[in-house]
PDB file of N, CA and C in Angstrom:
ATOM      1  N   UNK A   1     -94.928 -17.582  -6.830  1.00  0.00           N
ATOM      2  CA  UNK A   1     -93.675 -17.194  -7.464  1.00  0.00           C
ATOM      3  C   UNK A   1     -92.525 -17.450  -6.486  1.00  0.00           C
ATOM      4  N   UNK A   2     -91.699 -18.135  -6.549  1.00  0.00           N
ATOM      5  CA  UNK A   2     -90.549 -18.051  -6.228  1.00  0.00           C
ATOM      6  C   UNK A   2     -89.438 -17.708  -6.186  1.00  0.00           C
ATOM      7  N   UNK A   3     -88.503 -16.989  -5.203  1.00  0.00           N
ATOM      8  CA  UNK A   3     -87.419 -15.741  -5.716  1.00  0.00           C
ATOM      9  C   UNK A   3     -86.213 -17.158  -4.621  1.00  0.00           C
ATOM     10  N   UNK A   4     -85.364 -16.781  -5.580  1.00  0.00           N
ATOM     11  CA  UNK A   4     -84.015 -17.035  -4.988  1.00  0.00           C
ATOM     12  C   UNK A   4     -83.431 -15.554  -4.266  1.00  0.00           C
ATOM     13  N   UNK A   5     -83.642 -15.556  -3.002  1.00  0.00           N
ATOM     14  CA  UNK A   5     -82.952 -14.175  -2.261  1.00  0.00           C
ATOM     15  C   UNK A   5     -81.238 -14.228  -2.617  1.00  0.00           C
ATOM     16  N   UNK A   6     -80.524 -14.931  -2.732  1.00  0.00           N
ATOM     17  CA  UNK A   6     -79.428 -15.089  -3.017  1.00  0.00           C
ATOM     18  C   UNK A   6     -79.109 -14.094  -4.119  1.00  0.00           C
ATOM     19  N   UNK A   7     -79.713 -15.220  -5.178  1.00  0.00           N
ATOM     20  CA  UNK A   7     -79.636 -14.299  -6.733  1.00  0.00           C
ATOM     21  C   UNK A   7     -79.557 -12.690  -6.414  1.00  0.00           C
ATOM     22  N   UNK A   8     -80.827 -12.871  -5.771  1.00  0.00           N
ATOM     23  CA  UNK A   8     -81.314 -11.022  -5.936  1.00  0.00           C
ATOM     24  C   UNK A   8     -80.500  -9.984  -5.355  1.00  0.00           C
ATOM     25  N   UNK A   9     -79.455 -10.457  -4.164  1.00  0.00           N
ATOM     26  CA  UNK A   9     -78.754 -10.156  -3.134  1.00  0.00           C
ATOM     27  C   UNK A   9     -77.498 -10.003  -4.461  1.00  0.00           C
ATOM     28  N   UNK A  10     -77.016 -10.901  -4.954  1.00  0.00           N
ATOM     29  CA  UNK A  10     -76.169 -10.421  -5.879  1.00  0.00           C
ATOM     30  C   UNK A  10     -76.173  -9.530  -7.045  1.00  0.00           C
ATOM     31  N   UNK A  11     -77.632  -9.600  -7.300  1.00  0.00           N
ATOM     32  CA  UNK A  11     -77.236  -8.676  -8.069  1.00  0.00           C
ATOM     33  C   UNK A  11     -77.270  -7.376  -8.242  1.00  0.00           C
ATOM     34  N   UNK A  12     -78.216  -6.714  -6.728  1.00  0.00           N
ATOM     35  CA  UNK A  12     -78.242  -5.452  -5.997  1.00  0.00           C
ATOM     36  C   UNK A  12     -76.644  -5.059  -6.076  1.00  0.00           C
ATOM     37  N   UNK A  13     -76.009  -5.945  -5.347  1.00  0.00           N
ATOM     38  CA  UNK A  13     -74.603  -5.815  -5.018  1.00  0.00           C
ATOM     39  C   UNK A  13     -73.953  -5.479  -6.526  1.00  0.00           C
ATOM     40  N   UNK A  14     -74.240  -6.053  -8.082  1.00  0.00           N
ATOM     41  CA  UNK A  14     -73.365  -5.698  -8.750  1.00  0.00           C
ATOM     42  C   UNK A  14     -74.380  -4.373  -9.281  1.00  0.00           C
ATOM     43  N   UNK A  15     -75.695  -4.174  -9.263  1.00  0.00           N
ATOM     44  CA  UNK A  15     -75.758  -3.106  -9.881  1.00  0.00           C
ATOM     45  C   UNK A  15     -74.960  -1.854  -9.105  1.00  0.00           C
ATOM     46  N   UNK A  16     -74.507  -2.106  -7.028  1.00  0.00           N
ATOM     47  CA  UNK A  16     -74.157  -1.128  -6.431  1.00  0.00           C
ATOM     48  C   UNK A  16     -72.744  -0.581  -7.634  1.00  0.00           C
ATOM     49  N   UNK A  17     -72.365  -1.695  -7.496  1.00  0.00           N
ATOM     50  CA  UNK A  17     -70.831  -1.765  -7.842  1.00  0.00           C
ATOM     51  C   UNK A  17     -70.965  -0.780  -9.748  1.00  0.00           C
ATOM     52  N   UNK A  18     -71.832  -1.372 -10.256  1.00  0.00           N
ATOM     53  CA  UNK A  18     -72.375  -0.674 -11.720  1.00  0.00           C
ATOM     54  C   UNK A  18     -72.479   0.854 -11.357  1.00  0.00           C
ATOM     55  N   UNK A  19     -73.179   1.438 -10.655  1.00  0.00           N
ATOM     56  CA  UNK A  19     -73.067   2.945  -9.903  1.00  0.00           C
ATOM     57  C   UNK A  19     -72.303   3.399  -9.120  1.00  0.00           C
ATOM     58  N   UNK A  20     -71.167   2.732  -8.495  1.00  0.00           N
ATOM     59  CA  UNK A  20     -70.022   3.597  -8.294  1.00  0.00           C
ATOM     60  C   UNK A  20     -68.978   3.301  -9.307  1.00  0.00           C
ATOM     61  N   UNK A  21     -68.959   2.491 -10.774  1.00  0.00           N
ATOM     62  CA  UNK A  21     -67.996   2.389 -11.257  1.00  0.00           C
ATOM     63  C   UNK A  21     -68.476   3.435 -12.124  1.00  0.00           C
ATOM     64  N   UNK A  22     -69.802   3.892 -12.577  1.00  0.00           N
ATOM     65  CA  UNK A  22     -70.284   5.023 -13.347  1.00  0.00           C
ATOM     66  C   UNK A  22     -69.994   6.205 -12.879  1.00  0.00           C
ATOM     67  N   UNK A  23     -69.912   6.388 -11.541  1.00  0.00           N
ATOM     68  CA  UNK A  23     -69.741   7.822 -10.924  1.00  0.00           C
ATOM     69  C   UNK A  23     -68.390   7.905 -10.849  1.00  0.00           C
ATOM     70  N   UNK A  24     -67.328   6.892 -10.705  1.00  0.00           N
ATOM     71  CA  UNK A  24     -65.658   7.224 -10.428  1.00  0.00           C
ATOM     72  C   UNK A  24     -65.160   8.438 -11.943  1.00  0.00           C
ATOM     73  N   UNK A  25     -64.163   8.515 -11.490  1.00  0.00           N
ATOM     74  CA  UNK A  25     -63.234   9.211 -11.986  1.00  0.00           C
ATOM     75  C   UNK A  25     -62.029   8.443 -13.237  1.00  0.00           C
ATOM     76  N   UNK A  26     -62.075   7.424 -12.598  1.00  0.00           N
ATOM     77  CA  UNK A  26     -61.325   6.496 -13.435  1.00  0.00           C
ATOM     78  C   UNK A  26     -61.746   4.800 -12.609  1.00  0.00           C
ATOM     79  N   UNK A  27     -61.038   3.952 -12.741  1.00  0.00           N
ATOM     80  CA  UNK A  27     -61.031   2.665 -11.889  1.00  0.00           C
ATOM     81  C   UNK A  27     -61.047   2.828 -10.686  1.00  0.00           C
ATOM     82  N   UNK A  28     -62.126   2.008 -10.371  1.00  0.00           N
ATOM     83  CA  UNK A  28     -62.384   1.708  -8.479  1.00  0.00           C
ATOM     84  C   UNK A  28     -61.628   0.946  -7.459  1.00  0.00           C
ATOM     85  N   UNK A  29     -60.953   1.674  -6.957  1.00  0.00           N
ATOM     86  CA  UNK A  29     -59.514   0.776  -5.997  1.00  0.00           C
ATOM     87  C   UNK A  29     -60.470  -0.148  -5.233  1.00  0.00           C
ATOM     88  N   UNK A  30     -59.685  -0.847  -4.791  1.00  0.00           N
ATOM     89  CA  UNK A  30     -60.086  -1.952  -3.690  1.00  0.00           C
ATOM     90  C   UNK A  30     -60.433  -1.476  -2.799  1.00  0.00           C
ATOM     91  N   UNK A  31     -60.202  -0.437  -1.795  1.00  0.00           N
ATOM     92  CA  UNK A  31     -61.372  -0.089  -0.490  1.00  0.00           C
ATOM     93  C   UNK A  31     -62.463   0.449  -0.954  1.00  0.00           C
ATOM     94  N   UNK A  32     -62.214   0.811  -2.192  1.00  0.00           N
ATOM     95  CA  UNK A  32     -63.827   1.671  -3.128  1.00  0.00           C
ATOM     96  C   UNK A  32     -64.822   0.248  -3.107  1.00  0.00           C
ATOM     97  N   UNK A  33     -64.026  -0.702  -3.616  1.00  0.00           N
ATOM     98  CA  UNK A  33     -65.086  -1.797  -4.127  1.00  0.00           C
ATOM     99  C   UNK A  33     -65.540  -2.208  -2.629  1.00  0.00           C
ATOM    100  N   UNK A  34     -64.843  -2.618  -1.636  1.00  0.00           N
ATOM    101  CA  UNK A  34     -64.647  -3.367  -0.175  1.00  0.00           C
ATOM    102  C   UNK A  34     -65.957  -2.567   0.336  1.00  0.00           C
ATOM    103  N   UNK A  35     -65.894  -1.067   0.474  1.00  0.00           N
ATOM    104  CA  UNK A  35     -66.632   0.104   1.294  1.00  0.00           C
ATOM    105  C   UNK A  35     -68.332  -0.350  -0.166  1.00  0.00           C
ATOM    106  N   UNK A  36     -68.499  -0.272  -0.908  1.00  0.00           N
ATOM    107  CA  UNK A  36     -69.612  -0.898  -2.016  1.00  0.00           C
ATOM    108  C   UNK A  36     -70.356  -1.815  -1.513  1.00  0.00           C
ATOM    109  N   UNK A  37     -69.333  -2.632  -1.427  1.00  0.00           N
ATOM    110  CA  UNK A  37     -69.765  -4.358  -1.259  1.00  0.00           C
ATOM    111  C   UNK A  37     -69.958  -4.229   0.455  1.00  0.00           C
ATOM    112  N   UNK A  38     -69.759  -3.693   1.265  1.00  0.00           N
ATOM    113  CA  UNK A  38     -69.783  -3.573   2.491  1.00  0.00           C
ATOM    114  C   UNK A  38     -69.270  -4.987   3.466  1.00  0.00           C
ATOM    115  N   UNK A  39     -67.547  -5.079   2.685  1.00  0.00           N
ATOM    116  CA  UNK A  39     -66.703  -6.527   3.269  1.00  0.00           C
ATOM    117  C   UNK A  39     -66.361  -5.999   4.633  1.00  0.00           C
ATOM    118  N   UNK A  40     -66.242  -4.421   4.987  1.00  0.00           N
ATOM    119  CA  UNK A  40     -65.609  -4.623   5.882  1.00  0.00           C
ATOM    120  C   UNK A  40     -66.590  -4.876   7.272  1.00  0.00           C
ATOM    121  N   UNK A  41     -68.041  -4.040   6.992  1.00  0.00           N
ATOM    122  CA  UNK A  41     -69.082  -4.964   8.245  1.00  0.00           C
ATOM    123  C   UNK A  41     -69.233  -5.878   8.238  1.00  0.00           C
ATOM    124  N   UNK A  42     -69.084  -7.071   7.053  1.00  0.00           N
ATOM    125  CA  UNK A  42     -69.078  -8.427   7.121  1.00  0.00           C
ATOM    126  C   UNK A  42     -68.044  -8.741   7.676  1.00  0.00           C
ATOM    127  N   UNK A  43     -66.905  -8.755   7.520  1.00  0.00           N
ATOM    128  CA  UNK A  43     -65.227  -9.380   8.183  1.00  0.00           C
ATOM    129  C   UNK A  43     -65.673  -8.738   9.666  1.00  0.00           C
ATOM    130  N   UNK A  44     -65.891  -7.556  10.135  1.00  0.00           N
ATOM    131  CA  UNK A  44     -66.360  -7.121  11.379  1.00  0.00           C
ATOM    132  C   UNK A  44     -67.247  -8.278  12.221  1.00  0.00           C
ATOM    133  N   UNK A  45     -68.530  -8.073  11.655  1.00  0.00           N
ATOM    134  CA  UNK A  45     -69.401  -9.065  12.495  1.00  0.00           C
ATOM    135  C   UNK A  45     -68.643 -10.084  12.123  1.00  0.00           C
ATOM    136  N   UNK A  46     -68.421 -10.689  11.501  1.00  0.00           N
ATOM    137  CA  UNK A  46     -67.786 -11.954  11.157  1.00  0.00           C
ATOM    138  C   UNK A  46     -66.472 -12.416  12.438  1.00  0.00           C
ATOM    139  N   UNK A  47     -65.865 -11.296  12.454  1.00  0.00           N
ATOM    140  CA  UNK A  47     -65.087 -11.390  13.430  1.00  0.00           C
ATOM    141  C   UNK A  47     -65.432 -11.906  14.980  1.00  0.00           C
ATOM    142  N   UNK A  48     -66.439 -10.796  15.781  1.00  0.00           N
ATOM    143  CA  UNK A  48     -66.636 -10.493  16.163  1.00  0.00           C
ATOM    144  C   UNK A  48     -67.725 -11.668  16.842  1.00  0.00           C
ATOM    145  N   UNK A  49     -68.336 -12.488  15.890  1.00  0.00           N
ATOM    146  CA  UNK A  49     -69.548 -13.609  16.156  1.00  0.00           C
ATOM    147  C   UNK A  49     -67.964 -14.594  16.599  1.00  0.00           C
ATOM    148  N   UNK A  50     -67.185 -14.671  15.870  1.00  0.00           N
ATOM    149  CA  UNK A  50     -65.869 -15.573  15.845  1.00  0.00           C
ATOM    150  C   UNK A  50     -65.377 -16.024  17.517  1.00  0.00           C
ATOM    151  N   UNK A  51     -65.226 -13.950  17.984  1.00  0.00           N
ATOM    152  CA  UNK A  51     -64.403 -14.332  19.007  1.00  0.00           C
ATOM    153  C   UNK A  51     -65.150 -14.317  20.199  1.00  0.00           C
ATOM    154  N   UNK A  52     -66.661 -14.136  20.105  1.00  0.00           N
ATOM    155  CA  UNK A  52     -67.730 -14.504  20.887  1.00  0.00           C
ATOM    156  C   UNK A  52     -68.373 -16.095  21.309  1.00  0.00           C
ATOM    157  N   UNK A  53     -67.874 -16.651  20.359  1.00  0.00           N
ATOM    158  CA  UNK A  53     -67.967 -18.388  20.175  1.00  0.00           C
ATOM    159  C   UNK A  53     -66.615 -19.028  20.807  1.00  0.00           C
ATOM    160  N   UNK A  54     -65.560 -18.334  20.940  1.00  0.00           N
ATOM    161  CA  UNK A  54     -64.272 -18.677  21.356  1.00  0.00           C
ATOM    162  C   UNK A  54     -64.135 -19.113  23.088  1.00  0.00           C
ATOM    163  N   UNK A  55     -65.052 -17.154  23.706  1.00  0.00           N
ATOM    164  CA  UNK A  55     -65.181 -17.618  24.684  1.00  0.00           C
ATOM    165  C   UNK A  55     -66.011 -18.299  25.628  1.00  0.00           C
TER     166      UNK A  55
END
C-alpha cells in the first residue's frame, strides 16, 4: 500500500483547523489559525536554518 505522507499531513492539518473552528466562539482570527497550523515554528526554524547557512 502506498500513502502519500503529504496528503495525509494535510489533511491532519485541516481536520486540526475543523476542531478549533468547532470549538471557537465565532470565526478564527489569524494567530488562531497561524498557532493551529503551527506557521510560527515553521517561519522560526525556517528562520533560524536561514541564518545558520548565512554564516
Amino acid at each position: 500500500m502506498v500513502q502519500d505522507h503529504v496528503a495525509l499531513g494535510e489533511i491532519e492539518l485541516c481536520g486540526e483547523l475543523i476542531i478549533a473552528a468547532s470549538a471557537a466562539q465565532g470565526p478564527l482570527s489569524l494567530e488562531s489559525i497561524d498557532k493551529v497550523l503551527k506557521v510560527a515554528e515553521v517561519c522560526t526554524e525556517s528562520t533560524v536554518g536561514s541564518r545558520a547557512r548565512r554564516s
